[in-house]
C-alpha atoms as a PDB file:
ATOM      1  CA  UNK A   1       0.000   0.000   0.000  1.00  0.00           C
ATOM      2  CA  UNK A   2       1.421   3.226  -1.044  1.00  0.00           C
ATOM      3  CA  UNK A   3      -1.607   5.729  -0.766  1.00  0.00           C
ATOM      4  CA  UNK A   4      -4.313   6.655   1.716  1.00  0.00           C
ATOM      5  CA  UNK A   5      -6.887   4.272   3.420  1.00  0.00           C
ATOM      6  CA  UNK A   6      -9.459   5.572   5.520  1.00  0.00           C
ATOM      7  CA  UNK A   7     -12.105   3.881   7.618  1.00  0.00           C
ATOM      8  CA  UNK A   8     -15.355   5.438   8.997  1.00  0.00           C
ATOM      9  CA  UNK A   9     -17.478   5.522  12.485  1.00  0.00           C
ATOM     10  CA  UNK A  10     -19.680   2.392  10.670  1.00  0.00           C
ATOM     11  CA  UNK A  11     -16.670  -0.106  10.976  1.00  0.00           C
ATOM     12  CA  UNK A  12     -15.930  -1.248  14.693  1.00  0.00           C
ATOM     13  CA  UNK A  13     -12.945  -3.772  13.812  1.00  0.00           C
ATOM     14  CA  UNK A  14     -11.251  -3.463  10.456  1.00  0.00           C
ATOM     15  CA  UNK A  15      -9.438  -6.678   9.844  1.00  0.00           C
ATOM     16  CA  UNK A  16      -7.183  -7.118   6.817  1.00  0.00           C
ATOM     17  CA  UNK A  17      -5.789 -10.579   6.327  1.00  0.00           C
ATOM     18  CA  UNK A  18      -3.127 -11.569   3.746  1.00  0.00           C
ATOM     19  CA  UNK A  19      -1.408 -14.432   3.859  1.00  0.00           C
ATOM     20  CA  UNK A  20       1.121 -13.276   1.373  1.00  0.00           C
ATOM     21  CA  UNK A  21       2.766 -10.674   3.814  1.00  0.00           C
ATOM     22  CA  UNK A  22       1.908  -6.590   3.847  1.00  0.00           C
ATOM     23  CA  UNK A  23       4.398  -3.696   2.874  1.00  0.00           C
ATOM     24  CA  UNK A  24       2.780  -0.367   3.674  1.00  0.00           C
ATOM     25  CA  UNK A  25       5.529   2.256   2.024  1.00  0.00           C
ATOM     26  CA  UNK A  26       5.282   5.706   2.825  1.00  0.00           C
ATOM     27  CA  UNK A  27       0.866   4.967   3.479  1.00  0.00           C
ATOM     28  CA  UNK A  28      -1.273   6.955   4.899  1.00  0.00           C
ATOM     29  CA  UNK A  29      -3.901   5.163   7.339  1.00  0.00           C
ATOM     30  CA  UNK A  30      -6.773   6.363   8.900  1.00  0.00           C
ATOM     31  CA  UNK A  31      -9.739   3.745  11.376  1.00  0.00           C
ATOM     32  CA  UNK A  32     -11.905   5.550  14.102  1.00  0.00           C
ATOM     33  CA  UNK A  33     -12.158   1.956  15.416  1.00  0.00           C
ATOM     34  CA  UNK A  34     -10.103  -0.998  15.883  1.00  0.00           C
ATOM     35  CA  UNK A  35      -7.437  -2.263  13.466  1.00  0.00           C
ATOM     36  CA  UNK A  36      -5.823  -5.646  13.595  1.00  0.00           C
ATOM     37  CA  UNK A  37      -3.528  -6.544  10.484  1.00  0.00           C
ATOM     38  CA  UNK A  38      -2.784 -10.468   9.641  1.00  0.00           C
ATOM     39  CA  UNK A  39      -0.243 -12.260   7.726  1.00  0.00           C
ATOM     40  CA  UNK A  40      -2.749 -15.341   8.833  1.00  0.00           C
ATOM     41  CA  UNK A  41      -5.154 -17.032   6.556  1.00  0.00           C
ATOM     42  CA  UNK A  42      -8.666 -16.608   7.717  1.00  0.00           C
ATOM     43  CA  UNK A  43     -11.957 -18.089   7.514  1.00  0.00           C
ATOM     44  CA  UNK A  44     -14.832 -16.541   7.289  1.00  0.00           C
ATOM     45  CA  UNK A  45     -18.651 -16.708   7.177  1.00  0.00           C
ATOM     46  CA  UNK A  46     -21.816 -14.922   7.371  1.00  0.00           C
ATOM     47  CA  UNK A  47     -23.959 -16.033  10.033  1.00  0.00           C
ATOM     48  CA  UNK A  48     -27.534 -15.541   8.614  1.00  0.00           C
ATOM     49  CA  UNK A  49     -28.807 -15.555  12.088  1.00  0.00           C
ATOM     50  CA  UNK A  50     -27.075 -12.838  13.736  1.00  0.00           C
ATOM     51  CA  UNK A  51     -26.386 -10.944  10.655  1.00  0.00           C
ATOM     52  CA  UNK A  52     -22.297 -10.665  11.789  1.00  0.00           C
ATOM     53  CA  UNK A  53     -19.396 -12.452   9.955  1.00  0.00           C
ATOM     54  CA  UNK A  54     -17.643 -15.540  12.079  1.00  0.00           C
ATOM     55  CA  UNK A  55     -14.167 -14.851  11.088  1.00  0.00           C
ATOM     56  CA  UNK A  56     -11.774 -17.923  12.476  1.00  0.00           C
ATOM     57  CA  UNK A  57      -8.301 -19.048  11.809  1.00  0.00           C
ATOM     58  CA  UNK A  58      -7.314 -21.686   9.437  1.00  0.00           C
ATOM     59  CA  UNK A  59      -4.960 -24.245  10.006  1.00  0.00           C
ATOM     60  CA  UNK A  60      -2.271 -22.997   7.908  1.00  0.00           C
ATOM     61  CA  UNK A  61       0.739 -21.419   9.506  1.00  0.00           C
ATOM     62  CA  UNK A  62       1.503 -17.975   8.681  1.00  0.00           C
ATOM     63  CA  UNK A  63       4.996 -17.509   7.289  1.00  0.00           C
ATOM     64  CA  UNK A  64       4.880 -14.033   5.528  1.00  0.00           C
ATOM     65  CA  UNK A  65       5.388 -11.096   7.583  1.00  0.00           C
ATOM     66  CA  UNK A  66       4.222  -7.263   7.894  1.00  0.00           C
ATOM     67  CA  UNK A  67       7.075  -4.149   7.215  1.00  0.00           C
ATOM     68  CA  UNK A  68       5.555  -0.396   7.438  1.00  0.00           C
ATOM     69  CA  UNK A  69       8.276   1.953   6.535  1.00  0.00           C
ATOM     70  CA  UNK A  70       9.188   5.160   4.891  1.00  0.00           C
ATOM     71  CA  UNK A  71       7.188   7.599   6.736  1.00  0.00           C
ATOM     72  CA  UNK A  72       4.102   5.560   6.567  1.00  0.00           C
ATOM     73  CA  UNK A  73       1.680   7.277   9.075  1.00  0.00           C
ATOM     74  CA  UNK A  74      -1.329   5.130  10.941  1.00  0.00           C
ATOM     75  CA  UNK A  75      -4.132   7.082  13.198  1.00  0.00           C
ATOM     76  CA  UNK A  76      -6.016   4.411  14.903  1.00  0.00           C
ATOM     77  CA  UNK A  77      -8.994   5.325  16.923  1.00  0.00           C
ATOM     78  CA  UNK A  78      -8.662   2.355  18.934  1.00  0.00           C
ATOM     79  CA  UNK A  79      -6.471  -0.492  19.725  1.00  0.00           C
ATOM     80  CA  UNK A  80      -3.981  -1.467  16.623  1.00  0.00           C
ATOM     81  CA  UNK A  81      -3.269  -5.067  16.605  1.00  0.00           C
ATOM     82  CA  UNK A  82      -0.170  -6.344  14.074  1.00  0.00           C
ATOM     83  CA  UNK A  83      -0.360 -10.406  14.099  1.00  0.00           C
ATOM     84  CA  UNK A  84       2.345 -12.142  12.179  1.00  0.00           C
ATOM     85  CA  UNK A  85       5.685 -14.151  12.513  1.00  0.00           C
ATOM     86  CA  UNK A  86       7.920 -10.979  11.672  1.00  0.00           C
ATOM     87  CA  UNK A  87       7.322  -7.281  12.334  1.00  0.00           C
ATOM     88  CA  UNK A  88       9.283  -4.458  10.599  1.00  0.00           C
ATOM     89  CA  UNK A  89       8.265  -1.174  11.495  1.00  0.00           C
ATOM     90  CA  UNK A  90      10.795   1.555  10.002  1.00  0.00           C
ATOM     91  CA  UNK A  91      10.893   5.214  10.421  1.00  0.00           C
ATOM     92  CA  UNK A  92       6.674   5.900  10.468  1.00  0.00           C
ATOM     93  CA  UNK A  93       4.420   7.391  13.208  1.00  0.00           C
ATOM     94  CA  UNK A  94       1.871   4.839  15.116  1.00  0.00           C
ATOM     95  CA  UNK A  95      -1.193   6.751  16.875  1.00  0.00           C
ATOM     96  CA  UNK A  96      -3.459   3.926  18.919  1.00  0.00           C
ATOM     97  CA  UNK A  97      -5.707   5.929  21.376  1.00  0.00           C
ATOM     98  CA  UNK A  98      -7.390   2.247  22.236  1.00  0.00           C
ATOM     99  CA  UNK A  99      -7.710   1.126  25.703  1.00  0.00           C
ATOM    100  CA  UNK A 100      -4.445  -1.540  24.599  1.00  0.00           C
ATOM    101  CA  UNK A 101      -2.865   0.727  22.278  1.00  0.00           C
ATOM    102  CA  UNK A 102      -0.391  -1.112  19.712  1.00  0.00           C
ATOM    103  CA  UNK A 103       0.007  -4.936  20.111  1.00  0.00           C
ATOM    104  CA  UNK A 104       2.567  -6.775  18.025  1.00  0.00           C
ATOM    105  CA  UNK A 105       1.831 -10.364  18.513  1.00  0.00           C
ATOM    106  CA  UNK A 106       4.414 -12.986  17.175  1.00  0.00           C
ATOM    107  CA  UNK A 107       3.170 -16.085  19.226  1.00  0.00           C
ATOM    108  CA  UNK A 108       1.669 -18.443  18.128  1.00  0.00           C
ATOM    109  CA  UNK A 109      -2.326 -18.730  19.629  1.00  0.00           C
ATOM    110  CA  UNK A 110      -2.422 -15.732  19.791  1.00  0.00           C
ATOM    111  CA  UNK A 111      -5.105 -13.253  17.662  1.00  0.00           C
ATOM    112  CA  UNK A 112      -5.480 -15.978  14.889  1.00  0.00           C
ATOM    113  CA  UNK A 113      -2.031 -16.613  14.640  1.00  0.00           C
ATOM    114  CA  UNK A 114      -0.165 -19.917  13.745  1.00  0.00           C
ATOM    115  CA  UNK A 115       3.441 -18.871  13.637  1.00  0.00           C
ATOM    116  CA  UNK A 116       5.967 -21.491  12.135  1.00  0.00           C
ATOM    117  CA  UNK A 117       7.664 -21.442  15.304  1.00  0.00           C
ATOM    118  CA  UNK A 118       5.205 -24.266  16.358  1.00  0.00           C
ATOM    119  CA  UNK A 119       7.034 -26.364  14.765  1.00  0.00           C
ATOM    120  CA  UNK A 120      10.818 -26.206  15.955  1.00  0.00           C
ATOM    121  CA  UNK A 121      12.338 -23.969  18.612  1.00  0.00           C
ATOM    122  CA  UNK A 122      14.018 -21.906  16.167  1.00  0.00           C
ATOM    123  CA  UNK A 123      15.127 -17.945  17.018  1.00  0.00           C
ATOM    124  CA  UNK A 124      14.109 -15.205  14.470  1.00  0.00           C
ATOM    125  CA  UNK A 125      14.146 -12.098  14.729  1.00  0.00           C
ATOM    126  CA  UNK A 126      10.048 -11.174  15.175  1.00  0.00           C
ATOM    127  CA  UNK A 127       9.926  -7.636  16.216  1.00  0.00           C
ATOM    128  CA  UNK A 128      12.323  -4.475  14.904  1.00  0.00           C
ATOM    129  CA  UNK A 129      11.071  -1.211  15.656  1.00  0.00           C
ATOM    130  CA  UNK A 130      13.366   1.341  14.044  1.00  0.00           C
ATOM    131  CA  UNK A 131      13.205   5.250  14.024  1.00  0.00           C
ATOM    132  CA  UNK A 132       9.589   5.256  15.142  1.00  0.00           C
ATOM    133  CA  UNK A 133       6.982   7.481  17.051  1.00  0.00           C
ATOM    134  CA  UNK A 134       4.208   5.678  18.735  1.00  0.00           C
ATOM    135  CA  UNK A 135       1.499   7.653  20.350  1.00  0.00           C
ATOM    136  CA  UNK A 136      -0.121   5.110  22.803  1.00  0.00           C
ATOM    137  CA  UNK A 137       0.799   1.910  24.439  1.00  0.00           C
ATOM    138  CA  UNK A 138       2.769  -0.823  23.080  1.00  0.00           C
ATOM    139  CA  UNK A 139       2.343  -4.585  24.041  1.00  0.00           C
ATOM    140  CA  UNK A 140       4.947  -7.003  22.198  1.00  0.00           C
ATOM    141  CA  UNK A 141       4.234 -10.805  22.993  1.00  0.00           C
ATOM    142  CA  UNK A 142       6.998 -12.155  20.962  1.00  0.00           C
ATOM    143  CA  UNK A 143       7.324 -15.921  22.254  1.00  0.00           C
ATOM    144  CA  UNK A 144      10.745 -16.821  21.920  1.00  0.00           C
ATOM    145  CA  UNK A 145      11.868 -14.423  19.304  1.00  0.00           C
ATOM    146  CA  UNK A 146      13.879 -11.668  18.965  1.00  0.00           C
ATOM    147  CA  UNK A 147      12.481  -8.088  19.887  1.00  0.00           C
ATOM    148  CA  UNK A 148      14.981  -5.063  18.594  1.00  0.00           C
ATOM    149  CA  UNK A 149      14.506  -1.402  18.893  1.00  0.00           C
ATOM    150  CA  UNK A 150      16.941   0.552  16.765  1.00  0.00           C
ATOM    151  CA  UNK A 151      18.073   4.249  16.259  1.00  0.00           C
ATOM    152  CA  UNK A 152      15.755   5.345  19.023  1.00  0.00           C
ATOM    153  CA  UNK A 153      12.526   7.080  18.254  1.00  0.00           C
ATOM    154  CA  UNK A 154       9.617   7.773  20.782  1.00  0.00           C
ATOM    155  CA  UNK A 155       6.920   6.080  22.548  1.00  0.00           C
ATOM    156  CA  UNK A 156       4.257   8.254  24.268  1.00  0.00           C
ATOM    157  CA  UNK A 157       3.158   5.537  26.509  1.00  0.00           C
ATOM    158  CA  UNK A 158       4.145   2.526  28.445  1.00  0.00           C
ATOM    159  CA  UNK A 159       6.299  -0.582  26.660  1.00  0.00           C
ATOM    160  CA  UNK A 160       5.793  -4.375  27.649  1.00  0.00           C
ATOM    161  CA  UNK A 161       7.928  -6.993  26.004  1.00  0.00           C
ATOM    162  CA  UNK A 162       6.686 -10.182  26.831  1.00  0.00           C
ATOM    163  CA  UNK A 163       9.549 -12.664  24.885  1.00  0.00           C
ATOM    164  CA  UNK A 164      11.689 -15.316  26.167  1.00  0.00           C
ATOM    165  CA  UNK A 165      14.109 -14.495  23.435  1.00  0.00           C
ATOM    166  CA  UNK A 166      16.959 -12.003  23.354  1.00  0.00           C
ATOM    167  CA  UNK A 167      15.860  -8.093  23.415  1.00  0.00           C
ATOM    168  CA  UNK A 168      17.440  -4.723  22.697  1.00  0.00           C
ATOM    169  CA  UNK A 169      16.067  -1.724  23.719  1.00  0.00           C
ATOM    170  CA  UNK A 170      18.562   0.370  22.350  1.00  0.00           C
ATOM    171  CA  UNK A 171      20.448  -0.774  19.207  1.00  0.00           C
ATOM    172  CA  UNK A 172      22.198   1.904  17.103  1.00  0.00           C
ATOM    173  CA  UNK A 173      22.860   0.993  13.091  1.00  0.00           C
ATOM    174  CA  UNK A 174      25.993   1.811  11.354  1.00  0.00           C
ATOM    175  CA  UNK A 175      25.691   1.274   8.100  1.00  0.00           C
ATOM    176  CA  UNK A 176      24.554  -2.746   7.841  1.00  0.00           C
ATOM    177  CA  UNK A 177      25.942  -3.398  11.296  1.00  0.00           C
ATOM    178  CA  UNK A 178      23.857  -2.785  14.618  1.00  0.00           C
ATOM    179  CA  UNK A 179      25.888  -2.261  18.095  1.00  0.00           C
END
């Protein structure tokens, strides 16, 4: 996505599910309501009876992952939820005014996620937040993976890191190398 999407006061939960993995590049994004972005393949019906669409996981393991970068900017009303085995968020400005603010979930079971780390007890790196403003909250639940921040930036709000895997809260990159 490199242009503007914008979601009205008639959507409560926007959920956008692509199994082939996201890049939003320099996009501008706009939900008064929830937003939860998937790299999981979903299911889902419309229940006749109570008028509402079942949405459920498959069985499939997500393996693509989400990158926002280049001054991409997201304004989201309420809580932003980013569900998929790798997370690259690079130099763009987060705004989540919701009660949980930004959640970047990496573990598997969680959110309709199936990670392929279900399968082995392999390290990745799952979470790199680099050059980045968030306005809000942020919860990572990252598993076992690897959670980096790099270059600084700013969050306006508390940070929870909930990983058994390695983290760095303040990485600086030189050229292609981090220290």
């Amino acid at each position: 996505v490199y242009g503007a999407i914008n979601s009205n006061e008639g959507i409560g939960k926007l959920i956008i599910s692509n199994p082939n993995g996201m890049l939003y590049d320099g996009a501008n994004f706009t939900t008064v309501n929830d937003l939860h972005l998937t790299t999981q393949q979903l299911n889902a019906m419309y229940n006749n009876a109570t008028g509402n669409v079942d949405i459920n996981p498959s069985t499939v393991e997500a393996i693509k992952g989400i990158e926002i970068k280049n001054n991409s900017n997201f304004n989201v009303g309420g809580t932003f939820t980013i569900a998929s085995p790798s997370i690259n968020i690079v130099n763009s400005v987060i705004k989540a005014t919701g009660a949980q603010g930004l959640r970047l979930v990496t573990q598997n079971g969680q959110d309709y996620l199936l990670c392929p780390t279900t399968s082995n007890n392999v390290n990745h790196q799952a979470v790199r937040l680099e050059t980045v403003q968030v306005d809000g909250n942020v919860y990572v639940l990252a598993g076992e993976d690897i959670v980096k921040i790099v270059n600084g930036g700013t969050i306006n709000g508390d940070l929870t890191v909930d990983t058994k895997g390695a983290v760095g809260l303040n990485y600086v990159s030189n050229g292609n190398k981090l220290d």
